[in-house]
PDB file of N, CA and C in Angstrom:
ATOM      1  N   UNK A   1      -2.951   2.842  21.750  1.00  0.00           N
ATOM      2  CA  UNK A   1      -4.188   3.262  22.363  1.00  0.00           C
ATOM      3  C   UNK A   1      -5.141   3.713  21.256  1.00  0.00           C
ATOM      4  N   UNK A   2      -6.713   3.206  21.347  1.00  0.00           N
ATOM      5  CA  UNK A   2      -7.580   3.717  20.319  1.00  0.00           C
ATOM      6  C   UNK A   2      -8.437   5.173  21.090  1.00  0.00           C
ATOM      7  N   UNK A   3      -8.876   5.988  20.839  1.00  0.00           N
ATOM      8  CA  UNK A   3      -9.875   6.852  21.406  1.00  0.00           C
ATOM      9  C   UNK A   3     -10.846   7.013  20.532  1.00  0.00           C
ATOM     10  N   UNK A   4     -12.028   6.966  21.132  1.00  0.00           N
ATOM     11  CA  UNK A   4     -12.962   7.680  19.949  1.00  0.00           C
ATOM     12  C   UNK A   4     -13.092   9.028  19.796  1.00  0.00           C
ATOM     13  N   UNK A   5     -12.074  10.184  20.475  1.00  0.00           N
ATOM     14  CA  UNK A   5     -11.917  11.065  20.529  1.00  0.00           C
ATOM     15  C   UNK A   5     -11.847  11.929  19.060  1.00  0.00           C
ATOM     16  N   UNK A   6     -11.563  13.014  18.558  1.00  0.00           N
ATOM     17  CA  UNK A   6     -11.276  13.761  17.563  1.00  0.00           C
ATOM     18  C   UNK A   6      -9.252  13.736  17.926  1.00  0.00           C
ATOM     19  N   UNK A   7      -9.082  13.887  16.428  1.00  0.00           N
ATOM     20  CA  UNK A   7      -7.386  13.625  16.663  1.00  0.00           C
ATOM     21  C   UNK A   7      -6.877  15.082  17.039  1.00  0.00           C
ATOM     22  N   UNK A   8      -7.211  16.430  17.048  1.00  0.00           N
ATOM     23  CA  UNK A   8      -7.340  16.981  17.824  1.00  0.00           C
ATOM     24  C   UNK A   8      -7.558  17.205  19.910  1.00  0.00           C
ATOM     25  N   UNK A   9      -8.443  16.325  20.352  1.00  0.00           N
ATOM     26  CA  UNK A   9      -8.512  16.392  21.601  1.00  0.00           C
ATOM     27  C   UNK A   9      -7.233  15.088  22.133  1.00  0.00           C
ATOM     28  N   UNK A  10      -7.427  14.139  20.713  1.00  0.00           N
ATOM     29  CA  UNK A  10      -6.604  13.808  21.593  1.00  0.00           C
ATOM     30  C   UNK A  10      -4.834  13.877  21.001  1.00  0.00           C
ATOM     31  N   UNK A  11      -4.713  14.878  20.620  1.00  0.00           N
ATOM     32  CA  UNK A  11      -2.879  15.511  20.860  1.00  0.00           C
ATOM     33  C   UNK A  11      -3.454  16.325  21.858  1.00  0.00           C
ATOM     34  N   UNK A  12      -4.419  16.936  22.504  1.00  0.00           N
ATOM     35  CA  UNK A  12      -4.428  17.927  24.043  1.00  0.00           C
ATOM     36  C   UNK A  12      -4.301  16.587  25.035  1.00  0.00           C
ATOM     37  N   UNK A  13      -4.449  15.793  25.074  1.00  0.00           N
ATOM     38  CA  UNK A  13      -4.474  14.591  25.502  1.00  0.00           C
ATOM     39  C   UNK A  13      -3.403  14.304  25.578  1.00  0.00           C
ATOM     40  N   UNK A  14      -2.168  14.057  25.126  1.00  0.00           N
ATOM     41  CA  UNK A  14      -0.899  13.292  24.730  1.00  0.00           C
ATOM     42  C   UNK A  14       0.066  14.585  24.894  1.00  0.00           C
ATOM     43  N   UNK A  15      -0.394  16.089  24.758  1.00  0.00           N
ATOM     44  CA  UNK A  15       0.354  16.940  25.230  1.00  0.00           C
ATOM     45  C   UNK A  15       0.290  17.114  26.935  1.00  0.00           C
ATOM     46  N   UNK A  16      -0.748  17.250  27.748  1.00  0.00           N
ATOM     47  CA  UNK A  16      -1.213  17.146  28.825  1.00  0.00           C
ATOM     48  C   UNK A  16      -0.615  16.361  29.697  1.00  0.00           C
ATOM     49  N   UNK A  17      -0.828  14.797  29.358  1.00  0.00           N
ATOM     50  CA  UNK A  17      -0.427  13.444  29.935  1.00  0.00           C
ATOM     51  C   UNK A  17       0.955  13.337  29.569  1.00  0.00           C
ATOM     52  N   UNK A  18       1.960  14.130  28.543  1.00  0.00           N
ATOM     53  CA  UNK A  18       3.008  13.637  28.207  1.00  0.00           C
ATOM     54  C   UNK A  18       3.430  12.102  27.480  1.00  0.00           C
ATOM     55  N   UNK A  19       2.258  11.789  26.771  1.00  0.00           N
ATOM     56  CA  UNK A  19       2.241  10.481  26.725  1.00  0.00           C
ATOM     57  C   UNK A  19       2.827  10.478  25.503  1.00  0.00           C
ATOM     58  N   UNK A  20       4.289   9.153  25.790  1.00  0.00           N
ATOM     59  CA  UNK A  20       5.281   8.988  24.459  1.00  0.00           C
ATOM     60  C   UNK A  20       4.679   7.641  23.607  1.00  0.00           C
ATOM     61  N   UNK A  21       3.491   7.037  23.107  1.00  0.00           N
ATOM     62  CA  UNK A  21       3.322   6.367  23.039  1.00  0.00           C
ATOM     63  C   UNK A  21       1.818   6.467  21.655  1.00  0.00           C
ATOM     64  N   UNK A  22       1.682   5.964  20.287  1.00  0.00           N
ATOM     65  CA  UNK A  22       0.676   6.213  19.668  1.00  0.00           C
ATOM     66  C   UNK A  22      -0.776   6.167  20.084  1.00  0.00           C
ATOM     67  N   UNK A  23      -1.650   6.948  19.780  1.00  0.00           N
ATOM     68  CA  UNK A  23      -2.567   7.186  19.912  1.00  0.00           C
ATOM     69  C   UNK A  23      -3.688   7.229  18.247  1.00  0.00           C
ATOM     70  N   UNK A  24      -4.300   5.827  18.609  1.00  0.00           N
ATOM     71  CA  UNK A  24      -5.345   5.997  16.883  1.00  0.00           C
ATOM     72  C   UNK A  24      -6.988   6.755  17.447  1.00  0.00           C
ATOM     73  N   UNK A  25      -7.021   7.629  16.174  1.00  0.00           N
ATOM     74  CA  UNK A  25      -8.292   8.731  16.783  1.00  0.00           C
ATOM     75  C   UNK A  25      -8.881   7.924  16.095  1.00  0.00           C
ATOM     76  N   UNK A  26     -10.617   7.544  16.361  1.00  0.00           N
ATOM     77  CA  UNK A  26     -11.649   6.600  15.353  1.00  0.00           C
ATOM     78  C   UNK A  26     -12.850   7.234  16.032  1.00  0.00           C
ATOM     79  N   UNK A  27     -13.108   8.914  15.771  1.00  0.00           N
ATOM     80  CA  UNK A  27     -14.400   9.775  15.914  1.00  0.00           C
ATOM     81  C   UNK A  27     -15.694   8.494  15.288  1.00  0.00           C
ATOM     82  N   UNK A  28     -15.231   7.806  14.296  1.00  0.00           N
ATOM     83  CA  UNK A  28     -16.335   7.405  13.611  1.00  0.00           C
ATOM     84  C   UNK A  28     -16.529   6.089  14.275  1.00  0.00           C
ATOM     85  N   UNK A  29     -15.935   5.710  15.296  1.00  0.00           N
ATOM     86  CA  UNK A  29     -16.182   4.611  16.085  1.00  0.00           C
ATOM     87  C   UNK A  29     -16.730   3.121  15.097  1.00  0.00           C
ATOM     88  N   UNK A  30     -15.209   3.607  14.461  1.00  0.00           N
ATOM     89  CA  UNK A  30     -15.619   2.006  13.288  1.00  0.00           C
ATOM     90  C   UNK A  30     -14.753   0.739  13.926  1.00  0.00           C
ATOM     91  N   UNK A  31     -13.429   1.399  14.184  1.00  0.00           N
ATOM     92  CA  UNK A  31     -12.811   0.617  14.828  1.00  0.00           C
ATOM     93  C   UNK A  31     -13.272  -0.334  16.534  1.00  0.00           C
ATOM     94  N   UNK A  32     -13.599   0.920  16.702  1.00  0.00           N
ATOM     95  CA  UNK A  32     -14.199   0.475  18.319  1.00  0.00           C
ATOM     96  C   UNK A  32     -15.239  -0.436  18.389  1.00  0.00           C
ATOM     97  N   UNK A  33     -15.947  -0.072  17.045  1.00  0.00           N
ATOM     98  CA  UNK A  33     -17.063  -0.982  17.093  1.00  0.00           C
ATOM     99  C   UNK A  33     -17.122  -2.716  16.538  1.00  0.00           C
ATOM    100  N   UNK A  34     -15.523  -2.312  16.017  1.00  0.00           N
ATOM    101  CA  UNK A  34     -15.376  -3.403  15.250  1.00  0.00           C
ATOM    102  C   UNK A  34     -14.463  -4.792  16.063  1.00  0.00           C
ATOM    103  N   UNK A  35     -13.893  -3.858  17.365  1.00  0.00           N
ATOM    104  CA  UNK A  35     -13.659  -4.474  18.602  1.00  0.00           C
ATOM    105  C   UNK A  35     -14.547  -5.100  19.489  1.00  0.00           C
ATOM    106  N   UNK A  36     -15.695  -4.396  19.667  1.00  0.00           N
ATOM    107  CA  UNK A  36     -17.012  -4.957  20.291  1.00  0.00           C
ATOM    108  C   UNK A  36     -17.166  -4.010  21.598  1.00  0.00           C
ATOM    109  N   UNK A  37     -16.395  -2.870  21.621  1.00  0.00           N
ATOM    110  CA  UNK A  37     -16.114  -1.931  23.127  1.00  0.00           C
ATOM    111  C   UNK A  37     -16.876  -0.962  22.849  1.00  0.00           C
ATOM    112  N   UNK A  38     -18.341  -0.911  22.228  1.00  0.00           N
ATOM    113  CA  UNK A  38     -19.136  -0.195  22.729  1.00  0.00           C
ATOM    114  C   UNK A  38     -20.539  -0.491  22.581  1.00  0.00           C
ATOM    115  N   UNK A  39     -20.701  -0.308  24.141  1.00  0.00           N
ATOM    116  CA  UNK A  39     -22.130  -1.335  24.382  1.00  0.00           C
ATOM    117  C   UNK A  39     -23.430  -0.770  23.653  1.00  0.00           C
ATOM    118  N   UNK A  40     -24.488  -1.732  23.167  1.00  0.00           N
ATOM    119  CA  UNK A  40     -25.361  -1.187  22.708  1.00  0.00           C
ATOM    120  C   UNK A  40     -26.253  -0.212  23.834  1.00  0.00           C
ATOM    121  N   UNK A  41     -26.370   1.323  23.172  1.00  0.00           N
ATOM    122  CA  UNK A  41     -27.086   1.901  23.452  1.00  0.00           C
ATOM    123  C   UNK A  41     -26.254   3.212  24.322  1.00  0.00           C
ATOM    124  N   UNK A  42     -24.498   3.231  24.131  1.00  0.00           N
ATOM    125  CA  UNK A  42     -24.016   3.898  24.500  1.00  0.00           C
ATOM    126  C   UNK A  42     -23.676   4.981  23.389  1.00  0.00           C
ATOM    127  N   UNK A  43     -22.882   5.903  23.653  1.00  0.00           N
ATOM    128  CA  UNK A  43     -21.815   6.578  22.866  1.00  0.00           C
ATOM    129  C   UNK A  43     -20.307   6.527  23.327  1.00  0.00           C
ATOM    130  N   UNK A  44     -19.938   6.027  24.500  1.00  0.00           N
ATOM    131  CA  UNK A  44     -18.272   5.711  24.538  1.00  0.00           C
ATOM    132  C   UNK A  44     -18.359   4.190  24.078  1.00  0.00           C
ATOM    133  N   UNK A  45     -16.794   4.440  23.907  1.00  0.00           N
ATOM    134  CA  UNK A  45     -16.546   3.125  24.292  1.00  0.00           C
ATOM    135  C   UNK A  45     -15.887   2.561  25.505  1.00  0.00           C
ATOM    136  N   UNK A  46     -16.102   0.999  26.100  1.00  0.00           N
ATOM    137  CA  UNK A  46     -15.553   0.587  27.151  1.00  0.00           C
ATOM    138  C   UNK A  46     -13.832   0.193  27.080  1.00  0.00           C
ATOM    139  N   UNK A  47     -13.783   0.584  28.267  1.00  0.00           N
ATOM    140  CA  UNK A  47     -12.117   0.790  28.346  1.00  0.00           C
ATOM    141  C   UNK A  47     -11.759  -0.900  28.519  1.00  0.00           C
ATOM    142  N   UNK A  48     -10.983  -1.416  27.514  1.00  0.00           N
ATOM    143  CA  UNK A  48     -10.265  -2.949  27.390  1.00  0.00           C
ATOM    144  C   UNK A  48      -8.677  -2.561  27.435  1.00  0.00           C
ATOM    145  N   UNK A  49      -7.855  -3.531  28.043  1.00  0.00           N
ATOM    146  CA  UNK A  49      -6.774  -3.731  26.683  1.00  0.00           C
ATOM    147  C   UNK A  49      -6.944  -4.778  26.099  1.00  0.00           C
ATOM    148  N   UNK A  50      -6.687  -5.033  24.654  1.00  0.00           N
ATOM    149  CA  UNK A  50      -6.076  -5.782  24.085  1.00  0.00           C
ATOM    150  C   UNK A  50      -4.621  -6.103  23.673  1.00  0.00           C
ATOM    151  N   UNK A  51      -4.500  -7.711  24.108  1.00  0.00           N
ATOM    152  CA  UNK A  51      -2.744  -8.172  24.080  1.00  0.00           C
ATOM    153  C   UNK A  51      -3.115  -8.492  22.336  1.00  0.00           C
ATOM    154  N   UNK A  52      -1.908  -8.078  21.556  1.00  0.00           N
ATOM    155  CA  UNK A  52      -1.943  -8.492  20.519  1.00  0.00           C
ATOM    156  C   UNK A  52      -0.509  -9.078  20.181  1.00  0.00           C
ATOM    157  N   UNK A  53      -0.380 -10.096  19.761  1.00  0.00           N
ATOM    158  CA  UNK A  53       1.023 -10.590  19.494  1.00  0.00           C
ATOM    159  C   UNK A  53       1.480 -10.113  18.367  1.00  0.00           C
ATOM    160  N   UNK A  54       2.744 -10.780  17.923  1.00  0.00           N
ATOM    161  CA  UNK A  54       3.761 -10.284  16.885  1.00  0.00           C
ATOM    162  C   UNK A  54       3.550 -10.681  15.549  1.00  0.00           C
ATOM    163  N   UNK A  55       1.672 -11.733  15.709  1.00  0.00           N
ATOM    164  CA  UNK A  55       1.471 -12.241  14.422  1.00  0.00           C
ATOM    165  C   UNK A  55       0.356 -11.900  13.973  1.00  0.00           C
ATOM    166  N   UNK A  56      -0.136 -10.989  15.258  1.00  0.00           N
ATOM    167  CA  UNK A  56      -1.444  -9.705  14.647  1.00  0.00           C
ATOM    168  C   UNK A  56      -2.854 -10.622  15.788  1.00  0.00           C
ATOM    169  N   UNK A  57      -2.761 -11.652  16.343  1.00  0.00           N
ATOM    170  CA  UNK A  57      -3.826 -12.252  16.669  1.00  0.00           C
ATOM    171  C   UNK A  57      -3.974 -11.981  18.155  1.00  0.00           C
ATOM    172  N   UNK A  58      -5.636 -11.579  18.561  1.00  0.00           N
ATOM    173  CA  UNK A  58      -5.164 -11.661  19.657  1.00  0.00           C
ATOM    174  C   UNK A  58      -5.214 -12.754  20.977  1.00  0.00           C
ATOM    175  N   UNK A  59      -4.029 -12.028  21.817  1.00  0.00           N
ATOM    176  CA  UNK A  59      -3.666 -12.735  22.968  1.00  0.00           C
ATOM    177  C   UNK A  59      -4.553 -12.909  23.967  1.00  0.00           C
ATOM    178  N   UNK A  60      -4.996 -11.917  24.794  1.00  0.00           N
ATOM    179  CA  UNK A  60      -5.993 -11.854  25.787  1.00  0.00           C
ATOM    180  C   UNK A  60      -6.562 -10.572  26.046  1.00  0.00           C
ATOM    181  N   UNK A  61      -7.496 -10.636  26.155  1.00  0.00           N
ATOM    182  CA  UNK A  61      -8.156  -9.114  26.506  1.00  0.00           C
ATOM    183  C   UNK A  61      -8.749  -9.057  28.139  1.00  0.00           C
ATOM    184  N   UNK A  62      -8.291  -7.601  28.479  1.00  0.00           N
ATOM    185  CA  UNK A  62      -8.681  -7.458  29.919  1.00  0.00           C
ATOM    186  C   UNK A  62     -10.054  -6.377  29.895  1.00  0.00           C
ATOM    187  N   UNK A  63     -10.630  -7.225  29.903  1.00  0.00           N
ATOM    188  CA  UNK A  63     -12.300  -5.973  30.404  1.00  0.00           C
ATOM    189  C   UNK A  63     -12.369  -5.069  31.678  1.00  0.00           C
ATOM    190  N   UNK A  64     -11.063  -5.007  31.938  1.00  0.00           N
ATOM    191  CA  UNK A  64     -11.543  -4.146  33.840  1.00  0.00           C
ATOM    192  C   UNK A  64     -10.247  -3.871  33.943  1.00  0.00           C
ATOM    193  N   UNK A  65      -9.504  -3.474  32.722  1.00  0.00           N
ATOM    194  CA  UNK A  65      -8.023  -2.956  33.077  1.00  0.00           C
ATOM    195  C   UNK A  65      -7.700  -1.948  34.302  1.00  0.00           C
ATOM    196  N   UNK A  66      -8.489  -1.176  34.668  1.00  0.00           N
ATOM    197  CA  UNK A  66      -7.830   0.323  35.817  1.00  0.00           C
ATOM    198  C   UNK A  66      -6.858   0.737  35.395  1.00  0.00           C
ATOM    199  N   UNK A  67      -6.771   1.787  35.638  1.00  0.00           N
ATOM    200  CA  UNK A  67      -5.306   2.688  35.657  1.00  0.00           C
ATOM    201  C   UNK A  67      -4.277   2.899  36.158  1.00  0.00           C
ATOM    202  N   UNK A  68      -4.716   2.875  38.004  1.00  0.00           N
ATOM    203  CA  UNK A  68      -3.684   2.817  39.104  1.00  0.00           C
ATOM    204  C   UNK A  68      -2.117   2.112  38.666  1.00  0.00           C
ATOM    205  N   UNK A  69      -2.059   0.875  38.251  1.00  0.00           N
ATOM    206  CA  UNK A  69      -0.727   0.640  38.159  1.00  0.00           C
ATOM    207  C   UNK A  69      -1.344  -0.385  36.421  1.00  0.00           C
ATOM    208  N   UNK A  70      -1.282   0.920  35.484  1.00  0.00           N
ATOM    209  CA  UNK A  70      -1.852   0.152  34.333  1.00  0.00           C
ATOM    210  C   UNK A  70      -0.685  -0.172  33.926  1.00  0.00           C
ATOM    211  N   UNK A  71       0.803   0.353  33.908  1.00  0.00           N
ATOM    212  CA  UNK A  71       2.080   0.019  33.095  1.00  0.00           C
ATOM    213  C   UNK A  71       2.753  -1.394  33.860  1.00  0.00           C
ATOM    214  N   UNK A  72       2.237  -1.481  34.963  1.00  0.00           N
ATOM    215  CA  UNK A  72       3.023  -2.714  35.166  1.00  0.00           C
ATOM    216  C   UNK A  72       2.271  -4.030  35.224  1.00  0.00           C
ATOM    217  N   UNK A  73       0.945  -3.654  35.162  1.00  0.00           N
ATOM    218  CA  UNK A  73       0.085  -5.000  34.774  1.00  0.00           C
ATOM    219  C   UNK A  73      -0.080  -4.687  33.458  1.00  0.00           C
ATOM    220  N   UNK A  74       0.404  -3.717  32.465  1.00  0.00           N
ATOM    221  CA  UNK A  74       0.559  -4.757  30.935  1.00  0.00           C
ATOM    222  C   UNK A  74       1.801  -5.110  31.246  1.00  0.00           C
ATOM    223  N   UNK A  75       3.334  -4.863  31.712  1.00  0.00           N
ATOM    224  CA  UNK A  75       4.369  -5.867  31.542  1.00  0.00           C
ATOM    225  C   UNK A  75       3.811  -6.959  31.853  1.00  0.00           C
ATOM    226  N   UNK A  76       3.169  -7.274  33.231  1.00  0.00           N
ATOM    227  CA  UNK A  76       3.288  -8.487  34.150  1.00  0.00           C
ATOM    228  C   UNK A  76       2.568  -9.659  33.196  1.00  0.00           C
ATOM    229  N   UNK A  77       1.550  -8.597  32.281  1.00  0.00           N
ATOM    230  CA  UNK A  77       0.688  -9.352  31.257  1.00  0.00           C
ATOM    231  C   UNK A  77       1.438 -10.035  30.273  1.00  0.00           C
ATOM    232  N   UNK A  78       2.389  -9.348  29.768  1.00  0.00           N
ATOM    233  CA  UNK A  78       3.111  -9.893  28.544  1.00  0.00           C
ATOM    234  C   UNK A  78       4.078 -10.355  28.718  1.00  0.00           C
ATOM    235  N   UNK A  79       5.063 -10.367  29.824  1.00  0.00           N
ATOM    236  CA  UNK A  79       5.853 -11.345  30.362  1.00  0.00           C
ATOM    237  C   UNK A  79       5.038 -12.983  30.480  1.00  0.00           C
ATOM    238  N   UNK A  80       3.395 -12.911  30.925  1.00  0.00           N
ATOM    239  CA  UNK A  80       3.027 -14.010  31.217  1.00  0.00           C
ATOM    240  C   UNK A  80       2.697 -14.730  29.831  1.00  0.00           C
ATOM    241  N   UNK A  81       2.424 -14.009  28.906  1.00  0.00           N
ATOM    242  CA  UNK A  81       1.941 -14.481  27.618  1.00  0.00           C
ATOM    243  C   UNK A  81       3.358 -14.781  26.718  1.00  0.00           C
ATOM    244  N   UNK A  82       4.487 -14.485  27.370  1.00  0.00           N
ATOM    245  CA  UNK A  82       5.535 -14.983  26.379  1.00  0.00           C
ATOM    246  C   UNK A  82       5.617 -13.954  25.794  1.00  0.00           C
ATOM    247  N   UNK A  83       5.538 -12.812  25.577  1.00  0.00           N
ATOM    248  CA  UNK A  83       5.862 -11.486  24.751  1.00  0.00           C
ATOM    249  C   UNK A  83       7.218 -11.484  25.145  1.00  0.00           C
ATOM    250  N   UNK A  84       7.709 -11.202  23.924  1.00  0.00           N
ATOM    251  CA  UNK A  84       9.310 -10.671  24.140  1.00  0.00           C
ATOM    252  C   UNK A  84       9.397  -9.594  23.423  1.00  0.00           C
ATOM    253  N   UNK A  85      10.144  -8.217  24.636  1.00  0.00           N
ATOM    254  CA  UNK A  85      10.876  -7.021  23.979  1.00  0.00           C
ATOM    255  C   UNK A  85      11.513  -7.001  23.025  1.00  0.00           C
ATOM    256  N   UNK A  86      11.278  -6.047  21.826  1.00  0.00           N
ATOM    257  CA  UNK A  86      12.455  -6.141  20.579  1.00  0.00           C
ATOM    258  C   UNK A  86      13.425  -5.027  20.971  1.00  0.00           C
TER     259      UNK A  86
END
């Protein structure tokens, strides 16, 4: 997960949510910007995932991910793309 958060808010974030899973802080929104997830004339960025494979390129990106059942539409995602668990 990227946030443009401070790496501060977001360990209150990852303590809160319990979330076992990395989190990259990019306050300076270089990364984000370098994704294309933040629209001109905002200050967030838009919520994507990106599928990235095992050879760094990416797979498919979802512009309208939701949250409701976000863990099983990325499996359902990467089962469909041929991702295999290590």
């Amino acid at each position: 997960m990227i946030s443009v958060d401070t790496p501060e808010d977001n360990k209150g974030f990852a303590e809160k949510e319990k979330a076992d899973f990395p989190i990259l802080s990019d306050p300076s929104k270089q990364v984000a910007t370098a994704y294309g997830v933040i629209p001109e004339g905002r200050q967030f960025a838009s919520r994507h995932t990106f599928y990235i494979g095992p050879d760094g390129k990416i797979l498919f990106i979802d512009r309208a991910p939701g949250t409701a059942k976000a863990g099983e539409t990325v499996v359902a995602k990467l089962e469909e793309l041929g991702v295999k668990k290590k």
